[in-house]
Every structure is written in C-alpha cells, then in structure tokens.
C-alpha atoms as a PDB file:
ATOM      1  CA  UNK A   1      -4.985  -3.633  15.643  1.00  0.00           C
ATOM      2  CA  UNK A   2      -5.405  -4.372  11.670  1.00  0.00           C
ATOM      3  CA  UNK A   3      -3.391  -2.506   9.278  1.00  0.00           C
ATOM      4  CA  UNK A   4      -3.609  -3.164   4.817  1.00  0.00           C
ATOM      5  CA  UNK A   5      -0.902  -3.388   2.907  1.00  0.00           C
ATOM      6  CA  UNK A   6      -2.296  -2.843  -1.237  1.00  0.00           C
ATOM      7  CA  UNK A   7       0.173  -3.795  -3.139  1.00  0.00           C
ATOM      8  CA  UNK A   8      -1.035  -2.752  -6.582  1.00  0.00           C
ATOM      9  CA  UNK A   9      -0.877   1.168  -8.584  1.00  0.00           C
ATOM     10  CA  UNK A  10      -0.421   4.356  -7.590  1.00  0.00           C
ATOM     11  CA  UNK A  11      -1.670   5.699  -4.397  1.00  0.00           C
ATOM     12  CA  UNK A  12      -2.386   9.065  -6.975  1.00  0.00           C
ATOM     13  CA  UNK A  13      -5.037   7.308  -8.479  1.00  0.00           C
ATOM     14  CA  UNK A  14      -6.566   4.837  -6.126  1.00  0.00           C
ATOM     15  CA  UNK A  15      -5.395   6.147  -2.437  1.00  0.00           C
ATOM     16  CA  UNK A  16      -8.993   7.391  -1.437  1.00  0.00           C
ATOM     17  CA  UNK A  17     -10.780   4.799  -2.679  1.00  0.00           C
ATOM     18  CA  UNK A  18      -8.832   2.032  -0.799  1.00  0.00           C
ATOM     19  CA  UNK A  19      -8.947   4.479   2.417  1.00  0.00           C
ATOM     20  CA  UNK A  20     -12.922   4.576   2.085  1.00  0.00           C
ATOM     21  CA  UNK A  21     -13.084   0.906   1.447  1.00  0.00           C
ATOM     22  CA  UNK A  22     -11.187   0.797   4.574  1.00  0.00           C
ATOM     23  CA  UNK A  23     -13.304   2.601   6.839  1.00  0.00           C
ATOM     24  CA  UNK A  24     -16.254   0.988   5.511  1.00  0.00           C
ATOM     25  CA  UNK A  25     -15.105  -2.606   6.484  1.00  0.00           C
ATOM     26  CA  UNK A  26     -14.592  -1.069   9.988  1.00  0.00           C
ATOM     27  CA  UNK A  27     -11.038  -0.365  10.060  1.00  0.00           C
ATOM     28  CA  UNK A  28      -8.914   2.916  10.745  1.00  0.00           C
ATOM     29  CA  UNK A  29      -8.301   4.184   6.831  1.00  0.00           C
ATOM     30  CA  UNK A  30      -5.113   5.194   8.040  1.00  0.00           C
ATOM     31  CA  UNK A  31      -3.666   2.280   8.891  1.00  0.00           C
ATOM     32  CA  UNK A  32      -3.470   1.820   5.363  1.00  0.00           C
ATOM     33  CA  UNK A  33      -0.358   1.395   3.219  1.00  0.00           C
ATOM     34  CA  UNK A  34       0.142   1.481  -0.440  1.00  0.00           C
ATOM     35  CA  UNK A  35       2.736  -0.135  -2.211  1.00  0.00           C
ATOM     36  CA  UNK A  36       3.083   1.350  -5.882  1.00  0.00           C
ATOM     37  CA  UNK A  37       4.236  -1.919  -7.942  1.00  0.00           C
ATOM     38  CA  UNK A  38       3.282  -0.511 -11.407  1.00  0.00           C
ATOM     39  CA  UNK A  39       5.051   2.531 -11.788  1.00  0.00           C
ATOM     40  CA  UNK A  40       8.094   1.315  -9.543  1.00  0.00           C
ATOM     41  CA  UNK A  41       8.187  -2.510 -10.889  1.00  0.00           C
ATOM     42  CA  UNK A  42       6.264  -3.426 -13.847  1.00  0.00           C
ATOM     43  CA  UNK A  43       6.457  -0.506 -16.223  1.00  0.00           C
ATOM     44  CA  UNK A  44      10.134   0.387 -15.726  1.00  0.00           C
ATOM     45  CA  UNK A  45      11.465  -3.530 -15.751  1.00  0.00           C
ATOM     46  CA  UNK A  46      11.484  -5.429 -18.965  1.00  0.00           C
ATOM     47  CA  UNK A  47      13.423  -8.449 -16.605  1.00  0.00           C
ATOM     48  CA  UNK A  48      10.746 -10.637 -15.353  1.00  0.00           C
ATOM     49  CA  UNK A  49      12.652 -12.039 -12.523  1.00  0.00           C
ATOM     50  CA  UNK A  50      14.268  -8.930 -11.777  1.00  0.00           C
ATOM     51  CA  UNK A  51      10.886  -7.180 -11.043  1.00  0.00           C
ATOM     52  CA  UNK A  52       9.397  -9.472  -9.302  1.00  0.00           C
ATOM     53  CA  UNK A  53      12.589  -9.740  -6.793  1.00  0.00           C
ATOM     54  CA  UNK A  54      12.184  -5.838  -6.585  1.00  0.00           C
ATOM     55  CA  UNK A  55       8.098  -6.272  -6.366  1.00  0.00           C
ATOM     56  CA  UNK A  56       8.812  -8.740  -3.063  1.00  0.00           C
ATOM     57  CA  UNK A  57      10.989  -6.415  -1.448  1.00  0.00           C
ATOM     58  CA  UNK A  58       8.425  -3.355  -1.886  1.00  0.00           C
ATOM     59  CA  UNK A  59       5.978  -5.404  -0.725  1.00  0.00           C
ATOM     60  CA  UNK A  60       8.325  -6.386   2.592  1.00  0.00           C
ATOM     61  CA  UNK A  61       9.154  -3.222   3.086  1.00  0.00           C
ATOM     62  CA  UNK A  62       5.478  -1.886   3.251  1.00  0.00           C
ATOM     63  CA  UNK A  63       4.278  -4.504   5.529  1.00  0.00           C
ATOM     64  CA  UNK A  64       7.392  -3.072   8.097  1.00  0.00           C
ATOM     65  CA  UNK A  65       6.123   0.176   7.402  1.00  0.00           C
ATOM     66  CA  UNK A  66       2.345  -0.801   8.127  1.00  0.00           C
ATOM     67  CA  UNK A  67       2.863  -2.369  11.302  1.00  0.00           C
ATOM     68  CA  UNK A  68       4.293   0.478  12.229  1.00  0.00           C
ATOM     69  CA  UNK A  69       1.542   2.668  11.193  1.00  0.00           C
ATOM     70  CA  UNK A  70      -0.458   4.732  14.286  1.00  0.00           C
ATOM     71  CA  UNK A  71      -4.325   5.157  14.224  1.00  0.00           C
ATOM     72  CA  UNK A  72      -4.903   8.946  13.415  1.00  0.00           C
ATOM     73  CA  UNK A  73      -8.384  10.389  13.659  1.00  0.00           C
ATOM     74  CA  UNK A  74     -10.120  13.208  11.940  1.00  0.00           C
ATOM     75  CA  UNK A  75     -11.128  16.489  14.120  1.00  0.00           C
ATOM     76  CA  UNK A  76     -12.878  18.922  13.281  1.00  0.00           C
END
C-alpha cells in the first residue's frame, strides 16, 4: 500500500489540499503524513547545518510514522 510523506509547511495551512491531491491520484488521503519543516526548522534556526540535521531527522521520523499509517475510510 502507498503512503506520502510532504515534507514542507504547516499541515494548518496546506493539510486538505495535499489530502485531496491525494485522493485524486488514487490513493487513501489518509495515508498521508505531513512533516512541518518551516515552522519547526527553518524559521526558528539561524544555523544552516543545524537545521538541516534537525530537517533530516523530521523527515525520518515521518516516513516511520507513515509506514505505519492504517487506511481509514469515511462513513456516513
């Protein structure tokens, strides 16, 4: 089964658009995970290096959470 990782802003802003864009390629929107790299990486490090080390373990850390991830489904 396919699971997305987004590794990218916050899931506040952009969470139902990446679910619908999801669904429309086909997949189970959610089986999607967001990882929130500006808020948590690039806006509160001024040390490059430092926030990119912290950007690659987010980003590890939501792929181990993805595959983890369950198909749900909508009822009514």
């Amino acid at each position: 089964m396919t699971k997305v990782v987004v590794a990218s802003c916050s899931p506040k802003m952009h969470e139902k658009t990446f679910r619908k864009t999801v669904q429309d390629a086909g997949l189970n929107p959610y089986q999607l995970e967001m990882v929130n790299l500006r808020e948590q990486c690039s806006w509160v490090h001024k040390d490059k290096v430092e926030a990119t080390q912290k950007a690659k373990d987010l980003v590890r850390g939501g792929v181990f959470r993805a595959a983890r991830l369950e198909a749900l489904f909508r009822r009514k």
